[in-house]
N, C-alpha and C. Protein backbone atom coordinates (compact mmCIF):
# COMPACT_ATOMS: atom_id res chain seq x y z
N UNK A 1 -37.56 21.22 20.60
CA UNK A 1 -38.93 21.38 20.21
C UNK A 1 -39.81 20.85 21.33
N UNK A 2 -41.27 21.74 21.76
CA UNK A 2 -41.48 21.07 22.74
C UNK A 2 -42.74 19.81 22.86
N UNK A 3 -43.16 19.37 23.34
CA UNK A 3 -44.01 18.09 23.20
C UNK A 3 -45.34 18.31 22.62
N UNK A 4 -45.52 19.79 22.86
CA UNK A 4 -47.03 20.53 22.41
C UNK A 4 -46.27 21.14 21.08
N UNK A 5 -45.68 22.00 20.66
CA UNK A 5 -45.62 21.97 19.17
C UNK A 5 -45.91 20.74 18.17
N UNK A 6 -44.80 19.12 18.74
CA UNK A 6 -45.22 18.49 17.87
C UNK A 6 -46.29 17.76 17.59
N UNK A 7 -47.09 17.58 18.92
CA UNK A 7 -48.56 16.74 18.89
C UNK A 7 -49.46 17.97 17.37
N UNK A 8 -49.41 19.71 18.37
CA UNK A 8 -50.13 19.85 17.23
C UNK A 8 -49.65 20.32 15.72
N UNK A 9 -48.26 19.48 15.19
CA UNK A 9 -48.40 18.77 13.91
C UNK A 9 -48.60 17.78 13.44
N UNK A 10 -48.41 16.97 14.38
CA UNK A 10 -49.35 15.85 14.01
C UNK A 10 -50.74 15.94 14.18
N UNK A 11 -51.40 16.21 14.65
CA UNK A 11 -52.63 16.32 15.12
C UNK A 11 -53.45 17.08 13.57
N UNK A 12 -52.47 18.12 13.15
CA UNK A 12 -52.71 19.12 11.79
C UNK A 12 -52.39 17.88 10.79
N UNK A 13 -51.86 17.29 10.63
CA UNK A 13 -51.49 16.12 9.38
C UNK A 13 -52.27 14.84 9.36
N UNK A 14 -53.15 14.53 10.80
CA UNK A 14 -54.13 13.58 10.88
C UNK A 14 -55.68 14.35 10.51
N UNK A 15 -55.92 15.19 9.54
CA UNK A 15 -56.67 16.02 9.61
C UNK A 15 -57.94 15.06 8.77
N UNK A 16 -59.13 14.92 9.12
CA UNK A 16 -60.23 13.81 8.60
C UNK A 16 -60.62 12.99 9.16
N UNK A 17 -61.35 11.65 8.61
CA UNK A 17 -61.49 10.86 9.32
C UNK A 17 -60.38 10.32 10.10
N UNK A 18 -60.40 9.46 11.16
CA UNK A 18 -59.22 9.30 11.71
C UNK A 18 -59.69 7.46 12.23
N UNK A 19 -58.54 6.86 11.99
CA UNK A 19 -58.88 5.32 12.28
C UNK A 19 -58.97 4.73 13.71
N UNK A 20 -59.52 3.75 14.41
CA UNK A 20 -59.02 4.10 16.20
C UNK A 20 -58.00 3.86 16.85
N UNK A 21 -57.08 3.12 16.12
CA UNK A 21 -55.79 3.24 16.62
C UNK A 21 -55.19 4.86 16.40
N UNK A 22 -55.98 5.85 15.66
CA UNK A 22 -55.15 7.24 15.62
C UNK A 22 -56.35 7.83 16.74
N UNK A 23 -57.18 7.59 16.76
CA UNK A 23 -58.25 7.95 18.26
C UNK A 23 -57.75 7.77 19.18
N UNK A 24 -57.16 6.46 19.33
CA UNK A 24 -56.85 5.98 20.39
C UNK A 24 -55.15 6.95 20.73
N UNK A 25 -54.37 7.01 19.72
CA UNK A 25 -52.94 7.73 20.08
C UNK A 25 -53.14 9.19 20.82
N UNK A 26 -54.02 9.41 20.02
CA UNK A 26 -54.82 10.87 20.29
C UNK A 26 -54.91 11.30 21.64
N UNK A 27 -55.63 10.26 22.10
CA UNK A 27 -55.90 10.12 23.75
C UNK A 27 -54.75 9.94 24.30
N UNK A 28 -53.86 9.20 24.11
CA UNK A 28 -52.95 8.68 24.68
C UNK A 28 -51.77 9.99 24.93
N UNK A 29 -51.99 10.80 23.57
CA UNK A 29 -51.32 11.68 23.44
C UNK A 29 -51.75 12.72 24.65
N UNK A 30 -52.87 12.87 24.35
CA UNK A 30 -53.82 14.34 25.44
C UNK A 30 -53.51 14.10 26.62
N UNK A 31 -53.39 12.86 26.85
CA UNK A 31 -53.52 12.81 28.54
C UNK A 31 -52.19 12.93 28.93
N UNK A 32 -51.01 12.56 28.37
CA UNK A 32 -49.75 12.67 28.48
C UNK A 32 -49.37 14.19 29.05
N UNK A 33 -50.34 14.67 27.76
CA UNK A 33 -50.30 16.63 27.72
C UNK A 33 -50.38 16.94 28.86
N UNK A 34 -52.08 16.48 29.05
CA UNK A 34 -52.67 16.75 30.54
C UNK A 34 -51.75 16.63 31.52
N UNK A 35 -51.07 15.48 31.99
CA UNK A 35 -50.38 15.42 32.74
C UNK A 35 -48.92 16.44 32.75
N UNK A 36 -48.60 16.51 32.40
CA UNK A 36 -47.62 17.28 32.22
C UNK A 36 -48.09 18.98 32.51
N UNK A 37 -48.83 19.40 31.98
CA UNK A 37 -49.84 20.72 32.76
C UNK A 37 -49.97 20.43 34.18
N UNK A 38 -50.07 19.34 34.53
CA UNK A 38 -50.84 19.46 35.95
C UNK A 38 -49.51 19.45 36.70
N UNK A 39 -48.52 19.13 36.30
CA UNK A 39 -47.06 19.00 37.16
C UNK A 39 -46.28 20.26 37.19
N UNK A 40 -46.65 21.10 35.54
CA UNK A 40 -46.26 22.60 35.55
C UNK A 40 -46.86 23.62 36.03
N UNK A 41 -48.47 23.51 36.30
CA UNK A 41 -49.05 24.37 36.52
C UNK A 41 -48.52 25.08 38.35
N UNK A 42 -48.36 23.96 39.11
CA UNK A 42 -48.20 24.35 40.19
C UNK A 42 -46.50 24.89 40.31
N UNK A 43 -45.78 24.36 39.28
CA UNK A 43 -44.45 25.17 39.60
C UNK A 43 -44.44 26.19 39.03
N UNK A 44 -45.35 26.79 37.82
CA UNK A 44 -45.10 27.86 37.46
C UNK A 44 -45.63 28.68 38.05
N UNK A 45 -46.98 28.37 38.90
CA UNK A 45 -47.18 29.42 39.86
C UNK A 45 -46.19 29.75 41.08
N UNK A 46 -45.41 28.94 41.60
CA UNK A 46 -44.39 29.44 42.87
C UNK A 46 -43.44 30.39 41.71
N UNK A 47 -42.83 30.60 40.84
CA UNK A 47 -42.17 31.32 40.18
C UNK A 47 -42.82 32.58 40.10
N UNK A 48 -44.17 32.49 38.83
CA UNK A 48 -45.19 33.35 38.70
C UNK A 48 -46.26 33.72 39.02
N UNK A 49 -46.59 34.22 40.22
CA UNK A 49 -47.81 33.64 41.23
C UNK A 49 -48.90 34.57 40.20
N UNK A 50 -48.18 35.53 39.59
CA UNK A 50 -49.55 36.48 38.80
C UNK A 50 -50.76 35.90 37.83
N UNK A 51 -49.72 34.48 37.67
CA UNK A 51 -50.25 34.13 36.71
C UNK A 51 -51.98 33.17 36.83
N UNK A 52 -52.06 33.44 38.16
CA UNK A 52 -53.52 32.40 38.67
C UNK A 52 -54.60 33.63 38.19
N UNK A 53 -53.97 34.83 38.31
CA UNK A 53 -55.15 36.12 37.78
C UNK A 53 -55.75 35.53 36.32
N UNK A 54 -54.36 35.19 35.51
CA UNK A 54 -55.02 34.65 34.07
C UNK A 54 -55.43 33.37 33.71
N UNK A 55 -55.31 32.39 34.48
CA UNK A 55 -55.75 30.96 34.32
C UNK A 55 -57.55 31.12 34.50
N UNK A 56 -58.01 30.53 33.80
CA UNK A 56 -60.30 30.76 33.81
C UNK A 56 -60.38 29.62 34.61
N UNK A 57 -61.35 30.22 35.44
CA UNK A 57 -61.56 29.18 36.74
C UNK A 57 -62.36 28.00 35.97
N UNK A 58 -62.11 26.91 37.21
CA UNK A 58 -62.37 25.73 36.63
C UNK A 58 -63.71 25.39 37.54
N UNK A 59 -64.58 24.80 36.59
CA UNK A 59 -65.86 24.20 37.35
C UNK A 59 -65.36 23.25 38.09
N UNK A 60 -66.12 22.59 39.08
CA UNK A 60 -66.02 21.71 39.78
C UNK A 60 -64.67 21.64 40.75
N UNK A 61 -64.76 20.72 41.50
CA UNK A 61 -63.45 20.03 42.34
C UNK A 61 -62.04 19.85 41.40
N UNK A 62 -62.04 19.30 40.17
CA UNK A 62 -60.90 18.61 39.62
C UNK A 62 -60.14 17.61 40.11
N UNK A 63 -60.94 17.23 40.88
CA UNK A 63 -60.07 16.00 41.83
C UNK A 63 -60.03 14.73 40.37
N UNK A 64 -60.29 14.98 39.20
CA UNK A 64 -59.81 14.11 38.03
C UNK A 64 -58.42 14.54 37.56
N UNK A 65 -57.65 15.29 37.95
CA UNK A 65 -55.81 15.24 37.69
C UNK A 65 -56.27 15.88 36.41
N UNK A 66 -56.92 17.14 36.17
CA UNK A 66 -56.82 17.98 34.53
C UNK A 66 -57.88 17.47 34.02
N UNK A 67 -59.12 17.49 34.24
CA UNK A 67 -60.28 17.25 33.42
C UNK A 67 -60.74 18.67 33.08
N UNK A 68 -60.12 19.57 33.43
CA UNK A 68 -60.57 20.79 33.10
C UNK A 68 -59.93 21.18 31.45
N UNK A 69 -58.97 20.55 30.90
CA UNK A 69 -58.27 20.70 29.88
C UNK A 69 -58.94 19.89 28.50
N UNK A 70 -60.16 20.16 28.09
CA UNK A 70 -60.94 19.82 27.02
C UNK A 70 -59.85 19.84 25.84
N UNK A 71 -58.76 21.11 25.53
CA UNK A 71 -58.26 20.85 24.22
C UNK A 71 -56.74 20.97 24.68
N UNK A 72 -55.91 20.53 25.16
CA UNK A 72 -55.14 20.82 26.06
C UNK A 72 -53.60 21.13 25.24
N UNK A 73 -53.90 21.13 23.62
CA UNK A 73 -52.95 21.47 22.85
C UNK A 73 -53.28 23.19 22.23
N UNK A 74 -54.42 23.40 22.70
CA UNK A 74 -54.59 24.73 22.69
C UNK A 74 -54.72 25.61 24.17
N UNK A 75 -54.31 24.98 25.28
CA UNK A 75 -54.15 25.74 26.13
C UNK A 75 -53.00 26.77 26.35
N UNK A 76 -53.30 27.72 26.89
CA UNK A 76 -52.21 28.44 26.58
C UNK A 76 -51.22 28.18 28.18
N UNK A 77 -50.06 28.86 27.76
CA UNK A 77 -48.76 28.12 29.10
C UNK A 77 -48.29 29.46 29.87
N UNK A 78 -48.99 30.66 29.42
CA UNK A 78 -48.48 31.84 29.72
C UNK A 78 -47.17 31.25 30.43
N UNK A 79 -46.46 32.16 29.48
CA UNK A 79 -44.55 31.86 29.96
C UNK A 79 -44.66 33.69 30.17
N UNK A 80 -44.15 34.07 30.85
CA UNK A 80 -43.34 35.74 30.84
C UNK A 80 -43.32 35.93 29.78
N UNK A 81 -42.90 35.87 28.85
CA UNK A 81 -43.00 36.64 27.38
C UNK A 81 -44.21 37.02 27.13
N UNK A 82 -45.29 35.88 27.36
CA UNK A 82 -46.47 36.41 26.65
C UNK A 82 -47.81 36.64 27.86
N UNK A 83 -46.68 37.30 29.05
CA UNK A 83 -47.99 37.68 29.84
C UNK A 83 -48.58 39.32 29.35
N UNK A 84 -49.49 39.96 30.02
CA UNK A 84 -49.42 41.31 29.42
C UNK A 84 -48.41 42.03 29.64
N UNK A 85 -48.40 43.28 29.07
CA UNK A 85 -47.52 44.06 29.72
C UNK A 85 -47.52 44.74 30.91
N UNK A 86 -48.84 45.38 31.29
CA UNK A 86 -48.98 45.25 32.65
C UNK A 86 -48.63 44.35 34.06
N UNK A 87 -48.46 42.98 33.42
CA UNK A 87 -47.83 41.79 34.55
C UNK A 87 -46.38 41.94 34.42
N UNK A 88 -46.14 41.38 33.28
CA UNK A 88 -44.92 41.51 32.58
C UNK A 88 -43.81 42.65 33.04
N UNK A 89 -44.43 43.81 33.36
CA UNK A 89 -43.26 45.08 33.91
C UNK A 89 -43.52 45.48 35.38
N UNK A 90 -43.80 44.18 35.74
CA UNK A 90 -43.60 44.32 37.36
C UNK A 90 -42.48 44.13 37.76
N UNK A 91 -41.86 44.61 38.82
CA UNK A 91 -40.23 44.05 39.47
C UNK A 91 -39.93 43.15 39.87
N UNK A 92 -41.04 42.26 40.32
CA UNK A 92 -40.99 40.77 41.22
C UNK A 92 -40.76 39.77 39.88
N UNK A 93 -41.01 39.93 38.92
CA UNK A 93 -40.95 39.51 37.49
C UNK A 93 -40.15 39.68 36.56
N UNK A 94 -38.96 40.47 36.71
CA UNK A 94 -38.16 40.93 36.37
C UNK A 94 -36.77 40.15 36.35
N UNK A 95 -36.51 39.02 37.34
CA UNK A 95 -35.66 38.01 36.90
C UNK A 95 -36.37 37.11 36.28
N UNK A 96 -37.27 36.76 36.26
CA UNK A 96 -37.80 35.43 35.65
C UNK A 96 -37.91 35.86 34.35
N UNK A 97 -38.22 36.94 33.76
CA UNK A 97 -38.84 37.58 32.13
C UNK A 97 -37.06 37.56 31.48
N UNK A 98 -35.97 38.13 32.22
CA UNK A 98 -34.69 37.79 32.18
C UNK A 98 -33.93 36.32 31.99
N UNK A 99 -34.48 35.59 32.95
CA UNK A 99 -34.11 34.03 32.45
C UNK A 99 -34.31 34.06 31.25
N UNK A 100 -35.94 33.69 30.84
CA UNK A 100 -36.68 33.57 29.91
C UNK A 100 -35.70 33.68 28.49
N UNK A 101 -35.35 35.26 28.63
CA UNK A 101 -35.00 35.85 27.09
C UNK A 101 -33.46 34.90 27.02
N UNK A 102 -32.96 35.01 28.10
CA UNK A 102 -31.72 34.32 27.71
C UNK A 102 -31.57 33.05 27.60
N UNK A 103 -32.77 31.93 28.15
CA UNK A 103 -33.18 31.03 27.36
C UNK A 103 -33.37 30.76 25.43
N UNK A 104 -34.08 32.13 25.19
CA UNK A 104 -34.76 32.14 23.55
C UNK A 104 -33.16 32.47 23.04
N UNK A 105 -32.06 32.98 24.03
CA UNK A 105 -31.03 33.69 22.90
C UNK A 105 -30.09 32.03 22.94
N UNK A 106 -29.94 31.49 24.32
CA UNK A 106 -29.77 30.07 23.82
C UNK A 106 -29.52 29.39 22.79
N UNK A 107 -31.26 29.30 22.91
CA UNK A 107 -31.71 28.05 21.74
C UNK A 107 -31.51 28.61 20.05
N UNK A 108 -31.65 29.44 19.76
CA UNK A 108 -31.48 30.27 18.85
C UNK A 108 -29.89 30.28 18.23
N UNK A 109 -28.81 30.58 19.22
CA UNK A 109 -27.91 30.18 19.13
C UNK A 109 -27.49 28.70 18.71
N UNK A 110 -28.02 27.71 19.43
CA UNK A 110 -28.21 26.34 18.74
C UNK A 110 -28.83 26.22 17.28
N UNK A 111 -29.75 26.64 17.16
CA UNK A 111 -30.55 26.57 15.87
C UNK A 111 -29.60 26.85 14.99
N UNK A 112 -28.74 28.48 15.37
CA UNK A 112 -27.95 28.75 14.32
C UNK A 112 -26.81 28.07 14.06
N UNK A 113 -25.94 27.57 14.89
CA UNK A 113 -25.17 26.32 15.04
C UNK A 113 -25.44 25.34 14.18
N UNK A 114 -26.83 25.13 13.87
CA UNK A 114 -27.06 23.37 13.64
C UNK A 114 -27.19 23.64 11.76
N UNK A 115 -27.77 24.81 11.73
CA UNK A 115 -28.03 25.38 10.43
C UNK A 115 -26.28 25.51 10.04
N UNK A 116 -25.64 26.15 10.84
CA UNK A 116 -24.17 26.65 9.81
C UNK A 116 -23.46 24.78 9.71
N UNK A 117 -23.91 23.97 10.67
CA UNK A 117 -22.75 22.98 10.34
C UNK A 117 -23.90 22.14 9.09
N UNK A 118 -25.18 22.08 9.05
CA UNK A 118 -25.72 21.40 7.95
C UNK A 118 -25.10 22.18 6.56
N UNK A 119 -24.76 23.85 6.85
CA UNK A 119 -24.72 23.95 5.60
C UNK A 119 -22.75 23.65 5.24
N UNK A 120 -22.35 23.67 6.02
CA UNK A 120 -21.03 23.15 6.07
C UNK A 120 -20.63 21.48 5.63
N UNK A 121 -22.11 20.90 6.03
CA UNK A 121 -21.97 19.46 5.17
C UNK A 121 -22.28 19.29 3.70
N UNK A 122 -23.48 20.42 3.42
CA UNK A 122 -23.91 20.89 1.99
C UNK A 122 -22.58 20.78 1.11
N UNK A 123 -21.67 21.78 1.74
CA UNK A 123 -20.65 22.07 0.79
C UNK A 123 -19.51 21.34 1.01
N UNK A 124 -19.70 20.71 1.99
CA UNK A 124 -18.44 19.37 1.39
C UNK A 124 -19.25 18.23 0.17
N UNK A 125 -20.57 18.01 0.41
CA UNK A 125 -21.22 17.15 -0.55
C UNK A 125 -20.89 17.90 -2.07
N UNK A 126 -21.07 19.11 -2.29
CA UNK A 126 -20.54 19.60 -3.58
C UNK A 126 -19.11 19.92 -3.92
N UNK A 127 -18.26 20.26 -2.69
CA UNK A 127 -17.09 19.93 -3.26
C UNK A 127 -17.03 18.39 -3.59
N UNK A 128 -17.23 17.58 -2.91
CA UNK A 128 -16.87 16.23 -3.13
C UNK A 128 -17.25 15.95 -4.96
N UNK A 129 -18.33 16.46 -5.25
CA UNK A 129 -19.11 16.37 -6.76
C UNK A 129 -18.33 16.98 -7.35
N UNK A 130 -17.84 18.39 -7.20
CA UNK A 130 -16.91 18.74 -8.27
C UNK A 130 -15.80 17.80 -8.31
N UNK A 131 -15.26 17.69 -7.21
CA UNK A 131 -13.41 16.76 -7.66
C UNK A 131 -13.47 15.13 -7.74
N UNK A 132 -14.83 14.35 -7.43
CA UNK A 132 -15.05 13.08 -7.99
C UNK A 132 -15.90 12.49 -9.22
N UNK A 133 -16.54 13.21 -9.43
CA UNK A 133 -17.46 13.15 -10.41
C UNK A 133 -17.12 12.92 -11.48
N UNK A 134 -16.46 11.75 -12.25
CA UNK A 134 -16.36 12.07 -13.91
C UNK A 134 -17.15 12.13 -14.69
N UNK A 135 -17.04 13.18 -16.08
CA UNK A 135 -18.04 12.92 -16.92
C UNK A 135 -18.68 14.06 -16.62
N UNK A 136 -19.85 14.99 -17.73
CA UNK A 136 -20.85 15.31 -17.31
C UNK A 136 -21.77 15.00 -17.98
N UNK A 137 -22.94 15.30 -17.40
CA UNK A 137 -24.27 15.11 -18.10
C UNK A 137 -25.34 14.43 -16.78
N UNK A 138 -26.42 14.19 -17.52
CA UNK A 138 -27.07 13.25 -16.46
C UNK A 138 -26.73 12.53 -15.67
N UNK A 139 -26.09 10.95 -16.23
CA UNK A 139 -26.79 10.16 -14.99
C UNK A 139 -25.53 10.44 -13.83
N UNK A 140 -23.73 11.15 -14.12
CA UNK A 140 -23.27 11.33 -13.13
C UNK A 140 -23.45 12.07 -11.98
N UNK A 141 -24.56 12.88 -12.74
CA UNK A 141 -25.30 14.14 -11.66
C UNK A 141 -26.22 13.72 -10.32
N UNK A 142 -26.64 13.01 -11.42
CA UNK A 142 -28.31 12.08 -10.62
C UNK A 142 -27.71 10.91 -9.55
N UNK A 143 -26.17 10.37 -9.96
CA UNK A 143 -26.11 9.31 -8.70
C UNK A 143 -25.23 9.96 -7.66
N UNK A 144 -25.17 11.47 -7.94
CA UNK A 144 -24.35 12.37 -7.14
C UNK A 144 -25.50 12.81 -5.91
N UNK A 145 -26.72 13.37 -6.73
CA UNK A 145 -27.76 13.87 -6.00
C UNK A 145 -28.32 12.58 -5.40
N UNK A 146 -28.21 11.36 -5.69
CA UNK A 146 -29.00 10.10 -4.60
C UNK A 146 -28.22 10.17 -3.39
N UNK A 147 -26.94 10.77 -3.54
CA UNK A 147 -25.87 10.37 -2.42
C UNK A 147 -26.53 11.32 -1.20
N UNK A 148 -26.92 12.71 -1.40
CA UNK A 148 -27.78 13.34 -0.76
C UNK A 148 -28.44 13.28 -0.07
N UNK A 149 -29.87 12.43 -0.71
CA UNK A 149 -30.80 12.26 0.19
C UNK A 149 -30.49 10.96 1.36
């Protein structure tokens, strides 16, 4: 998962007033962001040089290391997947849009991995309930299901 998905769920679950130690994380959080943009931005251009066509120019110098990044969990990261298609079906672009996918088939692969062995623990937790469990009714059920969580 990457560092910008989870800020903005947290960021979605701190939703209201907010206390200043969560002001303060906030910041702590953004600038982290920031930084991390400013270390990708220049490698993803030697990879994807197309991609300076879609970045919106920035006022000033920036000699502040990303002061140009006001919401920087809504900036977008243009990866190859989601450049246009016009960029996107160029030939110079054509290994990198290739990495990319076989990256997503990867992780995906993991995901599905992690899903078949959770549900592989599921069902040892219910075999275990059918062949230890004496009794039925409530409460042998209920200290079956505490074992669970």
């Amino acid at each position: 998962m990457s560092s910008r998905f989870v800020f903005k769920c947290k960021l979605s679950q701190t939703k209201g007033k907010k206390s200043s130690k969560q002001l303060t994380d906030l910041e702590d959080k953004r600038s982290s962001l920031i930084q991390q943009f400013v270390i990708w931005r220049p490698i993803q251009l030697v990879y994807t040089p197309h991609v300076a066509l879609l970045l919106p120019l920035v006022q000033g110098d920036g000699a502040d290391g990303g002061s140009h990044y006001a919401n920087p969990e809504s900036t977008p990261l243009y990866f190859p997947s989601l450049l246009p298609h016009e960029i996107r079906d160029r030939p110079e672009l054509k290994d990198i849009v290739d990495v990319e996918c076989h990256l997503h088939k990867a992780q995906a692969d993991d995901a599905l991995a992690d899903v078949h062995r959770l549900w592989r623990v599921i069902q040892g937790l219910w075999q275990f309930k059918k062949l230890n469990v004496s009794g039925t009714g409530n409460r042998p059920n209920m200290r079956m299901l505490d074992s669970y969580s």
